[in-house]
Protein backbone atom coordinates (compact mmCIF):
# COMPACT_ATOMS: atom_id res chain seq x y z
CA UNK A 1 10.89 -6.96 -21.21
CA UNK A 2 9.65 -3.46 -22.17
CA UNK A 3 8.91 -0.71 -19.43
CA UNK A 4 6.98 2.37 -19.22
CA UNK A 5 7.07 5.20 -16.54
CA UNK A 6 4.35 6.32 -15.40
CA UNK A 7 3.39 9.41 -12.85
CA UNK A 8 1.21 8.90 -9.82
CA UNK A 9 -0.17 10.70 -7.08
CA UNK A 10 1.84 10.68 -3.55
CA UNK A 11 -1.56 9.76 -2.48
CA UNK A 12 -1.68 6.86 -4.62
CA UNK A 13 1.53 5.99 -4.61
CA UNK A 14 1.58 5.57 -0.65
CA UNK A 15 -1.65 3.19 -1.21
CA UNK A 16 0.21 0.84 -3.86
CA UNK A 17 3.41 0.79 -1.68
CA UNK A 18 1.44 -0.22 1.60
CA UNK A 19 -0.17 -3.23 -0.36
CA UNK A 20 3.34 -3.95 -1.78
CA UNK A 21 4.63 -7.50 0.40
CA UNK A 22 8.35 -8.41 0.61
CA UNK A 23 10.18 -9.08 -2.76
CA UNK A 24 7.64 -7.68 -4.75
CA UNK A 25 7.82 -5.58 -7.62
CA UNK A 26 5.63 -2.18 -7.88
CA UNK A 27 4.99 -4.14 -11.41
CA UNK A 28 3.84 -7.46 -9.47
CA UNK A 29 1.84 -5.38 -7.26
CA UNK A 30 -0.33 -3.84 -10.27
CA UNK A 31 -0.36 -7.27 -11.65
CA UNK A 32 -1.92 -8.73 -8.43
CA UNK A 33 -4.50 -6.48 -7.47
CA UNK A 34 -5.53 -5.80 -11.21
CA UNK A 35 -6.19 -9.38 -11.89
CA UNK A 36 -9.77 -10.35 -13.49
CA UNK A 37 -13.00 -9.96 -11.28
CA UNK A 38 -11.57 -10.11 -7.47
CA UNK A 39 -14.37 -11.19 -5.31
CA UNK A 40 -14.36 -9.25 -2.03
CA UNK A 41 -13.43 -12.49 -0.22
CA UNK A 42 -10.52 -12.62 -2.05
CA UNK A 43 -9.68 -9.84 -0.07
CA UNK A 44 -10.11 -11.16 3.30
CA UNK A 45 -6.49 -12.05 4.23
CA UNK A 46 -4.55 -8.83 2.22
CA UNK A 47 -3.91 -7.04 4.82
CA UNK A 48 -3.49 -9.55 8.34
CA UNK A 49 0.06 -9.42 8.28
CA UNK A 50 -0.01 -5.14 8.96
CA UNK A 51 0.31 -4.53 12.64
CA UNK A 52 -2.89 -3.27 14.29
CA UNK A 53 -0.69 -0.07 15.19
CA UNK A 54 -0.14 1.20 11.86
CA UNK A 55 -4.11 0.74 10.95
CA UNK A 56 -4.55 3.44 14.15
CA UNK A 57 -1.60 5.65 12.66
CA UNK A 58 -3.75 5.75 8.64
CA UNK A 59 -6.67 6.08 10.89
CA UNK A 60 -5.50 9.18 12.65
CA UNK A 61 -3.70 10.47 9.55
CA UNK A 62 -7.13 10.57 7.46
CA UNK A 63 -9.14 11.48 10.50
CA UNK A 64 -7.10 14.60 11.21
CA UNK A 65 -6.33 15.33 7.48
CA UNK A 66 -2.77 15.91 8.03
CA UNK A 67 -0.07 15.55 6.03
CA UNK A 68 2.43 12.59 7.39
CA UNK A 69 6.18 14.04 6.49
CA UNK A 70 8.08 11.42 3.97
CA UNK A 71 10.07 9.63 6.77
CA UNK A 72 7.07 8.85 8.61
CA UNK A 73 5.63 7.43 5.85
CA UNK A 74 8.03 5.59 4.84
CA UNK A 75 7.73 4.06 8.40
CA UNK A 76 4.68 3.06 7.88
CA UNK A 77 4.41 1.40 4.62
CA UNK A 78 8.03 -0.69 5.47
CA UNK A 79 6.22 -1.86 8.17
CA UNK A 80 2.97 -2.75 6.61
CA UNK A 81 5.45 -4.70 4.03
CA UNK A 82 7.36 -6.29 6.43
């Protein structure tokens, strides 16, 4: 199979790796959530496995408009993922 790299945001990559689930490919990722019309119901259950915690922590990061430093954010999307 043929790859390409491509450049992203750190903005955008932090949102792709925190809907990224165990075993999966950045590749499988972009191949789920880009997948014909989604309905927003189809939706509903994306995100139930992410510990209420971490939802406060993106809350507080975006309300403040801070800058989380790379380890801490690597905290949070392993443990969205796990």
């Amino acid at each position: 199979m043929a790859v390409k790299t491509i450049t992203v945001s750190e903005d955008a990559y932090v949102a792709l790796a925190a809907l990224k689930k165990r075993g999966e490919s950045f590749s499988d990722v972009i191949r789920r959530i880009t997948k014909g019309n989604r309905s927003l119901l189809e939706f509903a259950g994306d995100w139930r496995d992410v510990p209420e915690a971490t939802f406060r922590e993106i809350e507080e990061f975006w309300a403040k408009g801070d800058e989380l430093s790379k380890a801490k954010l690597r905290r949070l999307v392993r443990r969205g993922s796990e």
